[in-house]
PDB file of N, CA and C in Angstrom:
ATOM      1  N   UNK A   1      81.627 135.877  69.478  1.00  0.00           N
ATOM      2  CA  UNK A   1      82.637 134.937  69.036  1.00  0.00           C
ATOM      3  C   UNK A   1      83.798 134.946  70.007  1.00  0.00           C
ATOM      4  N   UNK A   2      84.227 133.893  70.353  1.00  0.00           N
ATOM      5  CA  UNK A   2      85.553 134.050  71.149  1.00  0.00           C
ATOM      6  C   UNK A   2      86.450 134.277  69.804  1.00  0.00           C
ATOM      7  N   UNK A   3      87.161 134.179  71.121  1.00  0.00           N
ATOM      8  CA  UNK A   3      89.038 134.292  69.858  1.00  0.00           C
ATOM      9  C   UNK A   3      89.711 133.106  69.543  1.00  0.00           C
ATOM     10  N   UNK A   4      89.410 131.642  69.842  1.00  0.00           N
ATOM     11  CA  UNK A   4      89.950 131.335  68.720  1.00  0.00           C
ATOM     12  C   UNK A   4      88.730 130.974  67.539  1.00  0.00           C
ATOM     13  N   UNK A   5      87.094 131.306  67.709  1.00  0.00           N
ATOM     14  CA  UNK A   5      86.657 131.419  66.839  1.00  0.00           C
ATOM     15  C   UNK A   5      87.405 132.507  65.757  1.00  0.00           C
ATOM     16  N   UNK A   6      87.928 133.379  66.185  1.00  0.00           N
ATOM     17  CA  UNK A   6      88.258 134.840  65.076  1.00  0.00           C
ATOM     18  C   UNK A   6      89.697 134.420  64.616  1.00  0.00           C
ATOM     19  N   UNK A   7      90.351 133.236  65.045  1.00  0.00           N
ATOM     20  CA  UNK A   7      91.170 132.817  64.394  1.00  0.00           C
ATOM     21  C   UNK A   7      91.262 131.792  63.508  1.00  0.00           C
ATOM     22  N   UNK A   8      89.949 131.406  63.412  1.00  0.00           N
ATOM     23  CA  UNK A   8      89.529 130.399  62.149  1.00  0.00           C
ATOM     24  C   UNK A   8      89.322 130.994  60.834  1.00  0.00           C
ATOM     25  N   UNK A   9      88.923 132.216  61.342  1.00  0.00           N
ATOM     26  CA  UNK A   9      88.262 132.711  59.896  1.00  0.00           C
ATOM     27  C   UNK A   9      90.264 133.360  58.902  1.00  0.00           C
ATOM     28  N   UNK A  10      89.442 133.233  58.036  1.00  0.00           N
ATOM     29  CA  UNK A  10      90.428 134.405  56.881  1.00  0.00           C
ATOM     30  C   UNK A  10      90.283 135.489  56.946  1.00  0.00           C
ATOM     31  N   UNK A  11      91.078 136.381  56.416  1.00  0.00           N
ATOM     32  CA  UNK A  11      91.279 137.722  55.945  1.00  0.00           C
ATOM     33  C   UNK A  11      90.008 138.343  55.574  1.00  0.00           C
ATOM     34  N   UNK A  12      89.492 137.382  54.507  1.00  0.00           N
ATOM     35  CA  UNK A  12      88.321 138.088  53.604  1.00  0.00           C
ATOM     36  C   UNK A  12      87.308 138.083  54.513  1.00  0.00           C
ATOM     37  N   UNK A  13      86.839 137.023  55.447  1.00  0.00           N
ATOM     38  CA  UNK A  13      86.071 136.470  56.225  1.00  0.00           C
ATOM     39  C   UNK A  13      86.045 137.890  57.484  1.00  0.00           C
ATOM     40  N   UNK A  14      86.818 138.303  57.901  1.00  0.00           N
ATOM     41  CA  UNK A  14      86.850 139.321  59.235  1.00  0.00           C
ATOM     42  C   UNK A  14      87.000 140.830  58.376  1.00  0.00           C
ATOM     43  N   UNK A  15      87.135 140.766  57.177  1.00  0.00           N
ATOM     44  CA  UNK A  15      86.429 142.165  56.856  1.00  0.00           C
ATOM     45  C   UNK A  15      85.015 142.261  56.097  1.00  0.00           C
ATOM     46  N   UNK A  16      84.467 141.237  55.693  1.00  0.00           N
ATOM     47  CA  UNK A  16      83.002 141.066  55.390  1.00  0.00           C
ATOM     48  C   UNK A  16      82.390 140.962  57.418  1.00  0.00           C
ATOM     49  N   UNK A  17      83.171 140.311  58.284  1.00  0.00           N
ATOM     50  CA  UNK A  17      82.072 140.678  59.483  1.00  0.00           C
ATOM     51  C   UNK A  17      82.628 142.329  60.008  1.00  0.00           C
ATOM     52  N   UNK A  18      83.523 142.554  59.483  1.00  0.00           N
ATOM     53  CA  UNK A  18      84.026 143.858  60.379  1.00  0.00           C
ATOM     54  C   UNK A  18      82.501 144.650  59.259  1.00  0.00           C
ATOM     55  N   UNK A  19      82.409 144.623  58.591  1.00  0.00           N
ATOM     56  CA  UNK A  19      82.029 145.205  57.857  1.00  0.00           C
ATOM     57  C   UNK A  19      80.198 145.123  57.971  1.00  0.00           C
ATOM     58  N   UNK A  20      79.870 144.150  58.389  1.00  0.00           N
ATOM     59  CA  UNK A  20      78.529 143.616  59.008  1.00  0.00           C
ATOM     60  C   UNK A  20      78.265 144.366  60.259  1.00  0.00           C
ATOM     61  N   UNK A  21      79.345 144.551  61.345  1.00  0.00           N
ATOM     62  CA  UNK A  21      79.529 144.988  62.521  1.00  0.00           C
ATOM     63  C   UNK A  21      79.046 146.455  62.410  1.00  0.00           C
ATOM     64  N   UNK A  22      79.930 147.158  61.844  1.00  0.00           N
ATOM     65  CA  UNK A  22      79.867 148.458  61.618  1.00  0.00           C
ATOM     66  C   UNK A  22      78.358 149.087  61.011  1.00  0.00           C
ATOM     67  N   UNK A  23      77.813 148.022  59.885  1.00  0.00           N
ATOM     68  CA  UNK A  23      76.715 148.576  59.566  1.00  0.00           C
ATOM     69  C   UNK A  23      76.093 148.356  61.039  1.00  0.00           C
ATOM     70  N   UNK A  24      75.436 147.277  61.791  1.00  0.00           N
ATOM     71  CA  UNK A  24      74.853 147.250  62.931  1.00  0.00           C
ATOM     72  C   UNK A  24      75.266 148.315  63.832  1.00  0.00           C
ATOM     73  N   UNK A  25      76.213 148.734  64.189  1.00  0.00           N
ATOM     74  CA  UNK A  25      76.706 149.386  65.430  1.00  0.00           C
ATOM     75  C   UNK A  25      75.876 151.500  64.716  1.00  0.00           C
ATOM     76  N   UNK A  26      75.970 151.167  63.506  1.00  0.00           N
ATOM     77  CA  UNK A  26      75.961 152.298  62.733  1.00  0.00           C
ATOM     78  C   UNK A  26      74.293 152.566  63.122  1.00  0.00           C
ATOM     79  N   UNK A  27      73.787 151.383  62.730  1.00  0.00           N
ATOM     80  CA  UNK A  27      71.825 151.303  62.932  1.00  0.00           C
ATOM     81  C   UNK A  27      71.339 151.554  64.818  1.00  0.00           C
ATOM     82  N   UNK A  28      72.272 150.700  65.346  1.00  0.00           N
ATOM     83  CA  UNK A  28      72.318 151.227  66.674  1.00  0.00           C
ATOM     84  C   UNK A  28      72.148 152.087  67.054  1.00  0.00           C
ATOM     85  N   UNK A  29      73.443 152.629  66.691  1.00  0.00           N
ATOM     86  CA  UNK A  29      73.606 154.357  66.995  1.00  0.00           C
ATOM     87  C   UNK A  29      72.207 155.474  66.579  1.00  0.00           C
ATOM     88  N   UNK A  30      71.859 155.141  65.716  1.00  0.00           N
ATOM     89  CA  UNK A  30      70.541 155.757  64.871  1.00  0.00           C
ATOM     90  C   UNK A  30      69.296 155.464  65.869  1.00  0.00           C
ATOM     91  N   UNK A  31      69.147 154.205  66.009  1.00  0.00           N
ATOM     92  CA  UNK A  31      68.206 153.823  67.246  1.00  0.00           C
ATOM     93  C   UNK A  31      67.983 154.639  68.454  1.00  0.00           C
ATOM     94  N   UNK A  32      69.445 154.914  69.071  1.00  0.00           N
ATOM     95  CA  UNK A  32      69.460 155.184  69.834  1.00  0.00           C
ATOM     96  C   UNK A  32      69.441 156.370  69.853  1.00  0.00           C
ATOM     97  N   UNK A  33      69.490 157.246  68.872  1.00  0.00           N
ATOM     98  CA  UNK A  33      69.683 158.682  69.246  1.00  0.00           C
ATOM     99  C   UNK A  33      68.094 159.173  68.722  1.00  0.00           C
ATOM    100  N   UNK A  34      67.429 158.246  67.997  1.00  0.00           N
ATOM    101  CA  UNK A  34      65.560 158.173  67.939  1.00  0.00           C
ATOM    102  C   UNK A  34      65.019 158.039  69.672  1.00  0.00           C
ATOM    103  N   UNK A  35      64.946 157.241  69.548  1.00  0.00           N
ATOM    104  CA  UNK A  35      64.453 156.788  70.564  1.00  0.00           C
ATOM    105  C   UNK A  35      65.465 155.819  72.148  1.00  0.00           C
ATOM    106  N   UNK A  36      65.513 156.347  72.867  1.00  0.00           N
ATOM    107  CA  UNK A  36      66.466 155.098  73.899  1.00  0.00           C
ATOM    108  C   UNK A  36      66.576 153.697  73.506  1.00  0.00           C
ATOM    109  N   UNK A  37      67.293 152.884  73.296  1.00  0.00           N
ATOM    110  CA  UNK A  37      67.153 151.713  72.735  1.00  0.00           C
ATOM    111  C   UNK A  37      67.085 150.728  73.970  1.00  0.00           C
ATOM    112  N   UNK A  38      66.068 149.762  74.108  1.00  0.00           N
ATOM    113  CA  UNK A  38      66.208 148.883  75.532  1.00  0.00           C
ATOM    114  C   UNK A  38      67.464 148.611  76.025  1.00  0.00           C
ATOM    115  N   UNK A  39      68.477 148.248  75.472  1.00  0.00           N
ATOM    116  CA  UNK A  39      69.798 147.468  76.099  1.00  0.00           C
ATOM    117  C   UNK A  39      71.088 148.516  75.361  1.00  0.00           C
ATOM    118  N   UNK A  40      71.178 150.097  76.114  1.00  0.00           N
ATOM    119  CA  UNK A  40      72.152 150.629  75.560  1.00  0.00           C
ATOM    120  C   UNK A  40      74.088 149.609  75.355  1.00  0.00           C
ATOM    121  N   UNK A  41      73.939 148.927  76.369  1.00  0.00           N
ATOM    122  CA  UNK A  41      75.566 148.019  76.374  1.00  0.00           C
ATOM    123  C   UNK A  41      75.584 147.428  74.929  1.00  0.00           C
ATOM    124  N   UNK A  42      74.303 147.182  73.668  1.00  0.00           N
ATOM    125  CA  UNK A  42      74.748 146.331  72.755  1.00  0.00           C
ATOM    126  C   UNK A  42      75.326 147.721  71.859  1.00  0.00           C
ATOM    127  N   UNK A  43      75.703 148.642  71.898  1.00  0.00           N
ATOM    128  CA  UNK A  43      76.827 149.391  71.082  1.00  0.00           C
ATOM    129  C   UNK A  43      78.047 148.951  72.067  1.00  0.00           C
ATOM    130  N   UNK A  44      78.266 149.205  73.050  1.00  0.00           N
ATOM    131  CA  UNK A  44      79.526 148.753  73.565  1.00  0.00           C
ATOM    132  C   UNK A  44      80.114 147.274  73.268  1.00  0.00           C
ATOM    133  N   UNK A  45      79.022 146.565  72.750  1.00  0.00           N
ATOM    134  CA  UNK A  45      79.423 145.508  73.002  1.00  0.00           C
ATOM    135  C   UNK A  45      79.877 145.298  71.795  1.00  0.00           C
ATOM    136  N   UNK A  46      78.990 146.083  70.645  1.00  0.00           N
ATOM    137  CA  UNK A  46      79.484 146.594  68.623  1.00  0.00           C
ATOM    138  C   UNK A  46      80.531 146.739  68.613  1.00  0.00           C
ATOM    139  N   UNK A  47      80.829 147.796  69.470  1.00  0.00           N
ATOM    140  CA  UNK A  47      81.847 148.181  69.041  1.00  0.00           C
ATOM    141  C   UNK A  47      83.709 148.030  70.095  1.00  0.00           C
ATOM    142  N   UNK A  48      83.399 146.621  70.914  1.00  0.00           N
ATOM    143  CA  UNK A  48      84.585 145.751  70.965  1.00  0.00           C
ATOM    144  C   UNK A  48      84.743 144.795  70.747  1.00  0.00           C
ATOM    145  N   UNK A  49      83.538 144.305  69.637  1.00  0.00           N
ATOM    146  CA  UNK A  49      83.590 143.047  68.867  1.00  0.00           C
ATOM    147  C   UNK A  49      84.917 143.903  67.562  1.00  0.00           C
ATOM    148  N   UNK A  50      84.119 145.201  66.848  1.00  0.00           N
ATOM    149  CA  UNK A  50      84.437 145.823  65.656  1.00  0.00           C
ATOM    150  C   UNK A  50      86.523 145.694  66.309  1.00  0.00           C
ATOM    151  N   UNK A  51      86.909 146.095  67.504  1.00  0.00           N
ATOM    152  CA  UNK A  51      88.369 146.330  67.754  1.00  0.00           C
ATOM    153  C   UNK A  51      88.771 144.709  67.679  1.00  0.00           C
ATOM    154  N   UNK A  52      88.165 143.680  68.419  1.00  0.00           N
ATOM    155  CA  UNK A  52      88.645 142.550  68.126  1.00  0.00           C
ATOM    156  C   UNK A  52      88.949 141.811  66.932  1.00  0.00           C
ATOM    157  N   UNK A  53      88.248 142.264  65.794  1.00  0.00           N
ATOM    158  CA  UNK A  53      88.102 141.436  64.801  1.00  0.00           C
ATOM    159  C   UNK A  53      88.726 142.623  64.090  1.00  0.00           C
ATOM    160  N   UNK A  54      89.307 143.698  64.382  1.00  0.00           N
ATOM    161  CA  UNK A  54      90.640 144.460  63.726  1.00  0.00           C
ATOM    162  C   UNK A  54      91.550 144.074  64.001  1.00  0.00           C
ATOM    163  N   UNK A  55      91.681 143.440  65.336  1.00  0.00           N
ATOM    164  CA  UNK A  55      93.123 143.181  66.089  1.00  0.00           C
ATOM    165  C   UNK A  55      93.552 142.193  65.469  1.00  0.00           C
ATOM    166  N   UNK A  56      92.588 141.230  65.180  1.00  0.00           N
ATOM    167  CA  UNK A  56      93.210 139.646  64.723  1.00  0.00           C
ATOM    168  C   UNK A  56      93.804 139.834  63.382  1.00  0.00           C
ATOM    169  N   UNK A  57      92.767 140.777  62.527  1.00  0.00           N
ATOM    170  CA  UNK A  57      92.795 141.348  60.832  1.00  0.00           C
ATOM    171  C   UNK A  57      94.434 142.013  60.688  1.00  0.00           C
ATOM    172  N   UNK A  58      94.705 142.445  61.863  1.00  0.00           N
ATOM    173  CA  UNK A  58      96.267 143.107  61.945  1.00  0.00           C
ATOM    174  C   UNK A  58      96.799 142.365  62.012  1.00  0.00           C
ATOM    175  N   UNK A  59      96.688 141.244  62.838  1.00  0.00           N
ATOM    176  CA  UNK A  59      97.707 139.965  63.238  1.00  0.00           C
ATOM    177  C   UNK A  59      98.061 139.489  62.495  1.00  0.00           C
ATOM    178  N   UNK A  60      96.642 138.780  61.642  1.00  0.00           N
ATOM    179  CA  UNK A  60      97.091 138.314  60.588  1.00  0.00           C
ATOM    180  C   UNK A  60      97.522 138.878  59.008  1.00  0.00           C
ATOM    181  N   UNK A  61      97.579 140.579  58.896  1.00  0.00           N
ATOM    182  CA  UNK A  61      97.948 140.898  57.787  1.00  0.00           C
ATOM    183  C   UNK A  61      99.833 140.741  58.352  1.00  0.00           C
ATOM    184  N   UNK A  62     100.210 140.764  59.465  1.00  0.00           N
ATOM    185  CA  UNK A  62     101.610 140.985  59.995  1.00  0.00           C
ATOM    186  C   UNK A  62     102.370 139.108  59.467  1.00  0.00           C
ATOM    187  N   UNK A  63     101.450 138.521  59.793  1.00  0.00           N
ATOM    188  CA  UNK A  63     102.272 137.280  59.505  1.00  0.00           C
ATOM    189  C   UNK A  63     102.464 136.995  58.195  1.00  0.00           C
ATOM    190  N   UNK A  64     101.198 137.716  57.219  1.00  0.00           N
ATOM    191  CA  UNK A  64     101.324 137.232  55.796  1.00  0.00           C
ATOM    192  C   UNK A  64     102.816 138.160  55.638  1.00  0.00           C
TER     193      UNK A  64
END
């Protein structure tokens, strides 16, 4: 998602995906410590989606 996709959404909306994120990044991690997972960068990539879509979740708890 870019960013101003993550500025469309709501409040409720970016902690149901923060929350989607985390389970994935969580299954990842599990993957990967089974077996090597083909494309180790998609946790890196989990988990600066998971900081982006905190950052905005801050932004916008600051303006309410």
């Amino acid at each position: 998602m870019k960013k101003e996709d993550l500025r469309g959404l709501s409040v409720e909306d970016l902690r149901t995906e923060i929350g989607a994120e985390r389970d994935r990044l969580l299954k990842l991690k599990f993957a990967h410590a089974v077996s090597p997972i083909e494309n180790p960068m998609r946790i890196r990539e989990s988990r600066k989606r998971i900081a982006r879509l905190n950052t905005e979740l801050t932004a916008k708890s600051r303006q309410a």
